[in-house]
Protein backbone atom coordinates (compact mmCIF):
# COMPACT_ATOMS: atom_id res chain seq x y z
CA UNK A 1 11.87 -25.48 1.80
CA UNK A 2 10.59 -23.85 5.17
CA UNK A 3 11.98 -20.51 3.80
CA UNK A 4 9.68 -20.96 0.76
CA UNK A 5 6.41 -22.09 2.55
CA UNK A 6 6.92 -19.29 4.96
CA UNK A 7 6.94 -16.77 2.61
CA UNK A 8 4.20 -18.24 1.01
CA UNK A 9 2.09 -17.82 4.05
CA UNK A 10 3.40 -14.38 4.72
CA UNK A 11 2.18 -12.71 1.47
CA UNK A 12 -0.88 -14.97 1.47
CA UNK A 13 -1.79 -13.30 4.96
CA UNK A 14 -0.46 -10.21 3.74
CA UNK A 15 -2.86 -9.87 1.36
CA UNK A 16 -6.18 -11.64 3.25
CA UNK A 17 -5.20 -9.49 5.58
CA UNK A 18 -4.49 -5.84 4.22
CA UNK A 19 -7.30 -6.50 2.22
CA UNK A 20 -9.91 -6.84 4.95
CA UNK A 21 -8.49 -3.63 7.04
CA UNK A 22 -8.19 -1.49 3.72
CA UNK A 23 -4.61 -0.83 4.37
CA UNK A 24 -2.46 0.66 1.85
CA UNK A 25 0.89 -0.39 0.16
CA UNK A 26 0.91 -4.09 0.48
CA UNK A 27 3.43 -4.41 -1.43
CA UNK A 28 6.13 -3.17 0.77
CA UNK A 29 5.49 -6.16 3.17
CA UNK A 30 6.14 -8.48 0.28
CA UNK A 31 9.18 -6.35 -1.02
CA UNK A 32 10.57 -6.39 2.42
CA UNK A 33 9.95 -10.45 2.61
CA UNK A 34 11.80 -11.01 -0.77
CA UNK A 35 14.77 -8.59 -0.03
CA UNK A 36 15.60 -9.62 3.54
CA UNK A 37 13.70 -12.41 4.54
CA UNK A 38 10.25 -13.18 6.58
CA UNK A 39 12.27 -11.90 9.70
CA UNK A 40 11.62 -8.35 8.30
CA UNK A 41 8.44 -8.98 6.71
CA UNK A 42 6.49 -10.64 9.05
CA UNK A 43 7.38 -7.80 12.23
CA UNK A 44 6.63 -4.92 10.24
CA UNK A 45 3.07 -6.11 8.81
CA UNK A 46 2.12 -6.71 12.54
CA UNK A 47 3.62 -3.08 13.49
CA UNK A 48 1.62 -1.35 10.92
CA UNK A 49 -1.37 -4.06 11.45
CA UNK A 50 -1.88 -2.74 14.68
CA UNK A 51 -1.98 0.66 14.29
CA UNK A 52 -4.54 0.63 11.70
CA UNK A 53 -6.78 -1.62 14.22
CA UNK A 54 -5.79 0.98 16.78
CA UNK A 55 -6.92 3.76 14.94
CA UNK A 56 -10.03 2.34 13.42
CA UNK A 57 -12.78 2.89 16.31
C-alpha cells in the first residue's frame, strides 16, 4: 500500500510541479516511477528540478 500512495504523490508532484517551472517531458519521471520504482523516479525529478531552477535567473 505505501508503494501505491507513494507513487501517487510522486506523479501528483510531478506534475504540480513541472507544470509551474514549464519543464518538459513529464512523462519520463512517471515512466521511470512505473518501470523501476519511486527510488528512480523521485531522484531524477529533483536532478533535473534543480537545474531548471538553476538556470532560470
Amino acid at each position: 500500500m505505501d508503494v501505491i500512495v507513494s507513487s501517487l504523490v510522486l506523479g501528483t508532484f510531478v506534475f504540480s510541479e513541472g507544470s509551474r517551472l514549464k519543464m518538459k517531458n513529464l512523462w519520463i519521471y512517471i515512466a521511470s516511477n512505473l518501470l523501476v520504482g519511486v527510488s528512480l523516479g523521485l531522484p531524477l525529478f529533483l536532478l533535473m528540478r534543480q537545474r531548471k531552477l538553476e538556470e532560470t535567473p
